[in-house]
Protein backbone atom coordinates (compact mmCIF):
# COMPACT_ATOMS: atom_id res chain seq x y z
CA UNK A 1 -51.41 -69.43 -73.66
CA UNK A 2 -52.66 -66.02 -73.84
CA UNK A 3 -55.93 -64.78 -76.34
CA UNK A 4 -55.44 -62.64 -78.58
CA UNK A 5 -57.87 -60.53 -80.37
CA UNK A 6 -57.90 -60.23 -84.68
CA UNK A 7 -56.82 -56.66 -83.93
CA UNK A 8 -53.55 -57.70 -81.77
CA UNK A 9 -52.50 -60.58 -83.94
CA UNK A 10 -52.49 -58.64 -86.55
CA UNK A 11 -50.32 -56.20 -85.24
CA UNK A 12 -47.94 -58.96 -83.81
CA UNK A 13 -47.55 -60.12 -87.32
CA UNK A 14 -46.75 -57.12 -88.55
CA UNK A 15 -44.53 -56.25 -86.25
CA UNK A 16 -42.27 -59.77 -87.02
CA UNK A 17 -42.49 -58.98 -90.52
CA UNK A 18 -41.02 -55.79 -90.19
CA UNK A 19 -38.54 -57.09 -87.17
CA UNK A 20 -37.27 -60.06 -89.52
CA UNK A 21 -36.60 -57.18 -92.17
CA UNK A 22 -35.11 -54.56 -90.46
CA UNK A 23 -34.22 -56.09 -87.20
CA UNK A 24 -30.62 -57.05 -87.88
CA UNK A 25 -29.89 -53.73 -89.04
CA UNK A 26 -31.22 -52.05 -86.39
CA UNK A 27 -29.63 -53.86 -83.71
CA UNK A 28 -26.03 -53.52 -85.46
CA UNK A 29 -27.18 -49.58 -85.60
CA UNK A 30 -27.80 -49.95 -82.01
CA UNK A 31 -24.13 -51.42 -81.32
CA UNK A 32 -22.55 -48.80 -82.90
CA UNK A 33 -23.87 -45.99 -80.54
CA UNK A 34 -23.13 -48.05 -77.62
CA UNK A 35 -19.70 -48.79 -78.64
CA UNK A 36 -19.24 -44.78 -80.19
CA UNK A 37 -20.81 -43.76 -76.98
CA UNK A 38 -18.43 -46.32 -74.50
CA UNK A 39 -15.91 -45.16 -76.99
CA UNK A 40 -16.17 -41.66 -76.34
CA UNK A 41 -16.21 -41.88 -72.62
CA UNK A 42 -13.31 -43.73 -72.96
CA UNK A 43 -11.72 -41.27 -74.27
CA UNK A 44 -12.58 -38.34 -71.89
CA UNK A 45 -11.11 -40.35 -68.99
CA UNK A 46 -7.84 -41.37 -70.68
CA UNK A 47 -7.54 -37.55 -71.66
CA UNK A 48 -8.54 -36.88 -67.73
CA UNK A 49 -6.11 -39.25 -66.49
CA UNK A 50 -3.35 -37.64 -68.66
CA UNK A 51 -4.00 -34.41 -67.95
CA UNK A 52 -3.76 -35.41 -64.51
CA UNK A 53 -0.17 -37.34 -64.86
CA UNK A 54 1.18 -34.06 -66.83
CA UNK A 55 0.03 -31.93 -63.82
CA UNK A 56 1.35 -33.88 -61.45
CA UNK A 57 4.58 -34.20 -63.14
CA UNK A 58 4.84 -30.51 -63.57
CA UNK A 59 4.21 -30.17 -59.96
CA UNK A 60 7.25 -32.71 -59.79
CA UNK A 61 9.35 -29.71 -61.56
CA UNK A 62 8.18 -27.25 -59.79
CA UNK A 63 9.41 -28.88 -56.58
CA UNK A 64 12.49 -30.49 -57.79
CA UNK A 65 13.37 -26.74 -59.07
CA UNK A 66 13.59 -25.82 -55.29
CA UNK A 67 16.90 -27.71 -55.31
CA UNK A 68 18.60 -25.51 -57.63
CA UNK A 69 20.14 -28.86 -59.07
CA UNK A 70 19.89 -28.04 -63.48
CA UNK A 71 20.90 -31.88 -63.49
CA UNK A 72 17.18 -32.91 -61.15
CA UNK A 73 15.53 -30.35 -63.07
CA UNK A 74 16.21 -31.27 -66.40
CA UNK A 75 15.73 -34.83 -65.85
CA UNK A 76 12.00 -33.78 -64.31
CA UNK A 77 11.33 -31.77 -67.06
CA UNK A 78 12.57 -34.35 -69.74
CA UNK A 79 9.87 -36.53 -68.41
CA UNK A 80 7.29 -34.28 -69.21
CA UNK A 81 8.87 -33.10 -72.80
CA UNK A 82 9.12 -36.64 -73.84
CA UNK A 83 6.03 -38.08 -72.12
CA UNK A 84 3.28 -35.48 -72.41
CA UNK A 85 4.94 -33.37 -75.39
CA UNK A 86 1.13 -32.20 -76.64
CA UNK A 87 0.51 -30.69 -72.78
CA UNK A 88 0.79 -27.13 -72.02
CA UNK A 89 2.93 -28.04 -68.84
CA UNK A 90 5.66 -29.59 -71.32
CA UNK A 91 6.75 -26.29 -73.11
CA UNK A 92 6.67 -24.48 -69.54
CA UNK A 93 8.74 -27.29 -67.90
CA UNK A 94 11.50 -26.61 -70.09
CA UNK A 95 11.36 -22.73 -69.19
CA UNK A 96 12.10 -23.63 -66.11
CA UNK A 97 15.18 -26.50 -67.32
CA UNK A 98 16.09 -23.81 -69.56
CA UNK A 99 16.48 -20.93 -67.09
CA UNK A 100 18.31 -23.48 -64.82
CA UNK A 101 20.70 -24.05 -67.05
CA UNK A 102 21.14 -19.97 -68.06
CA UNK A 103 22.03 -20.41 -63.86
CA UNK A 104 24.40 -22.77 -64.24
CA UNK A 105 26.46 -21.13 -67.57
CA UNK A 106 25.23 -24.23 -69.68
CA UNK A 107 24.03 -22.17 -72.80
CA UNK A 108 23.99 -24.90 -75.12
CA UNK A 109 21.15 -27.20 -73.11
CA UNK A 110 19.46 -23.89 -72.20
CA UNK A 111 18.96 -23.12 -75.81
CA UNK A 112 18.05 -27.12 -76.46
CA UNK A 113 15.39 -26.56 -74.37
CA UNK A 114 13.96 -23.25 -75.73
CA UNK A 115 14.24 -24.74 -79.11
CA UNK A 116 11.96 -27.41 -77.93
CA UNK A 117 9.23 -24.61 -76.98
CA UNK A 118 9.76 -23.35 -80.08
CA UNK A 119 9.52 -26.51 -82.07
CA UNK A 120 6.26 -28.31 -80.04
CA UNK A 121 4.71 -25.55 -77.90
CA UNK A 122 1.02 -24.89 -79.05
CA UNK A 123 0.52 -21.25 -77.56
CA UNK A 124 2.47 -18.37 -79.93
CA UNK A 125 3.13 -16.19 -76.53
CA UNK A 126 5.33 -19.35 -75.26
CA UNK A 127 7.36 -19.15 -78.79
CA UNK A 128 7.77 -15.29 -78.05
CA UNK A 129 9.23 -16.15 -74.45
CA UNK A 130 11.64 -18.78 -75.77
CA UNK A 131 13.03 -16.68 -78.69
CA UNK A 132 13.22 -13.16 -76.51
CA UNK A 133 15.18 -15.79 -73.65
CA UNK A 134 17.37 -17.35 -76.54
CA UNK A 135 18.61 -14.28 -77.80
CA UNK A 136 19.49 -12.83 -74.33
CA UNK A 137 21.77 -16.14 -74.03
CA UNK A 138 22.94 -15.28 -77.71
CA UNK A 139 24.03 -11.79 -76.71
CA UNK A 140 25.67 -12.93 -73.90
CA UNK A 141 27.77 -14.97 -75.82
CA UNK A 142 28.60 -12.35 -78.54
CA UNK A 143 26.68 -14.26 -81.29
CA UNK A 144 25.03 -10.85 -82.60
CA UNK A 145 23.67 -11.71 -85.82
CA UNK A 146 22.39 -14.34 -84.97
CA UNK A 147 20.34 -13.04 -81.78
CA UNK A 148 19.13 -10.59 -83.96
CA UNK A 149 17.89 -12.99 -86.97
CA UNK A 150 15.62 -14.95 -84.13
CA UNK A 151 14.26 -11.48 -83.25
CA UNK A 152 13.10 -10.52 -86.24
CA UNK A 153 10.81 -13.86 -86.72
CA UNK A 154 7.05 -12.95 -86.25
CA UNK A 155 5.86 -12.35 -82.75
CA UNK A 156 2.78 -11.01 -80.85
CA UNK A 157 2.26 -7.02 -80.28
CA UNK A 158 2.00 -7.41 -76.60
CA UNK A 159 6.34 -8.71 -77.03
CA UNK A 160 7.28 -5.97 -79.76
CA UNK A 161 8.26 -3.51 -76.55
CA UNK A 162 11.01 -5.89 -75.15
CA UNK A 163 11.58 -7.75 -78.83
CA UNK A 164 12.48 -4.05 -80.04
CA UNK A 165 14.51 -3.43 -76.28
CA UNK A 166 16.64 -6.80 -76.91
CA UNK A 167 17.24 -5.28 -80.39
CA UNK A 168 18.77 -2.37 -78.92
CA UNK A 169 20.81 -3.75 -76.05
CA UNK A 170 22.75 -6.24 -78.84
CA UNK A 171 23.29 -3.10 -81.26
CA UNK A 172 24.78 -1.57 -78.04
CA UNK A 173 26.86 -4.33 -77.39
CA UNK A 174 28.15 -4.44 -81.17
CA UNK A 175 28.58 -0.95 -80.89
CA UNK A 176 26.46 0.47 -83.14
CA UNK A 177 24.80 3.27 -81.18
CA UNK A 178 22.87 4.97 -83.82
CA UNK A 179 20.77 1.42 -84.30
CA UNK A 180 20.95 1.19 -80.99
CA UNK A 181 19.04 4.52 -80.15
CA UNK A 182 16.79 3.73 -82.66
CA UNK A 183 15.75 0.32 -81.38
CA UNK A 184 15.14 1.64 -77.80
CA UNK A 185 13.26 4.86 -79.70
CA UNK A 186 10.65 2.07 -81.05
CA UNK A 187 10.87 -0.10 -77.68
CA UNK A 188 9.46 2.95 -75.73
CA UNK A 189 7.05 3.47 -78.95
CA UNK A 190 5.65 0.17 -78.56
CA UNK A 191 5.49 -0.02 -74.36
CA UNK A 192 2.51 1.72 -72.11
CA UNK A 193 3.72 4.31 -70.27
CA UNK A 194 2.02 2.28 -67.25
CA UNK A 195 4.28 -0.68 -67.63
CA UNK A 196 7.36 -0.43 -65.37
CA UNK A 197 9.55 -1.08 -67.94
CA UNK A 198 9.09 1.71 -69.68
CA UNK A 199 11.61 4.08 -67.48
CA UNK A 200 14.09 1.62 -67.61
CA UNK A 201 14.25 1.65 -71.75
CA UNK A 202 14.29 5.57 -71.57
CA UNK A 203 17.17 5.25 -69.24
CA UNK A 204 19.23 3.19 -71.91
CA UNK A 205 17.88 5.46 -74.44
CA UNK A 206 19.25 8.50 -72.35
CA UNK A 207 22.63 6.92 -71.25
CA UNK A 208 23.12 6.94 -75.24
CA UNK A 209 23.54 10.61 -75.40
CA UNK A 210 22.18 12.68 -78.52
CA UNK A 211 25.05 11.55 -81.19
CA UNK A 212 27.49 8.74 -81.66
């Protein structure tokens, strides 16, 4: 048995007193981190590895859009929508469904699918995108009012050029020219002289003439 001096015993008593008052507590305070800290870790790799199945899915679209089959596509994409709905691949998956089915004249699922962005996507500029795409298929199928009623919800700066543009081409197409000029007026307003699309609103603007 090992000697001990008056000095060291002491301090070993001490020491027990204060482990058989506070020693419980400080070992459940010691479990805590470990499990917090396990916990945490945890969670970082199960975020990893689903950050990883969303990309690889979306790489799934991406190739299955190659077959220009809506059906493939859509059924690829729904697995991302429905699995991985709080991903950013999701909301871009179903761009690509959506302009599939704009390809394939099936305007209803396109606009399912754009709704969906516009319902779950987390970035704004992928709302913009969606709405701008929706009322394209709205004009297309003569529903003016209501193309025009998604345009005027709130959107970014960067989309008030070709938000203002769409404006103009359904005015045009409802025949209301003097709306129509001034739509493309605010359209050029609102787009850099740099961007290419520029010429191509002051070419609509122009084909408009000076009066109605």
């Amino acid at each position: 048995m090992a000697t001990y001096s008056f000095e060291e015993r002491e301090k070993m008593d001490g020491f027990k007193a204060w482990w058989d008052r506070f020693g419980t507590a400080i070992t459940v305070f010691l479990t805590v981190i470990l499990v917090t800290v396990g916990g945490t870790q945890l969670w970082k790799y199960y975020q990893q590895q689903q950050a990883q199945q969303a990309a690889d899915l979306y790489n799934l679209v991406r190739q299955v859009q190659l077959s220009n089959d809506p059906a493939k596509i859509n059924d690829a994409a729904q697995l991302l929508t429905e699995g991985f709905p709080s991903s950013g691949y999701a909301p871009r998956a179903a761009l690509i469904a959506a302009q599939a089915d704009v390809q394939a004249s099936n305007h209803k699922r396109a606009i399912q699918n754009l709704q969906w962005i516009i319902d779950h996507a987390k970035e704004t500029e992928l709302h913009d995108v969606a709405r701008l795409r929706m009322s394209g298929i709205l004009l297309d199928e003569g529903k003016y009012d209501e193309a025009l009623r998604l345009l005027s919800a709130g959107h970014g700066e960067s989309f008030a050029g070709l938000y203002w543009d769409r404006k103009g081409d359904i005015h045009v197409a409802a025949k209301k020219i003097s709306e129509a000029r001034l739509s493309y007026q605010t359209a050029i307003d609102k787009l850099s002289k740099s961007n290419n699309y520029y010429n191509i609103v002051q070419m609509k603007l122009d084909g408009l003439g000076d009066s109605d």
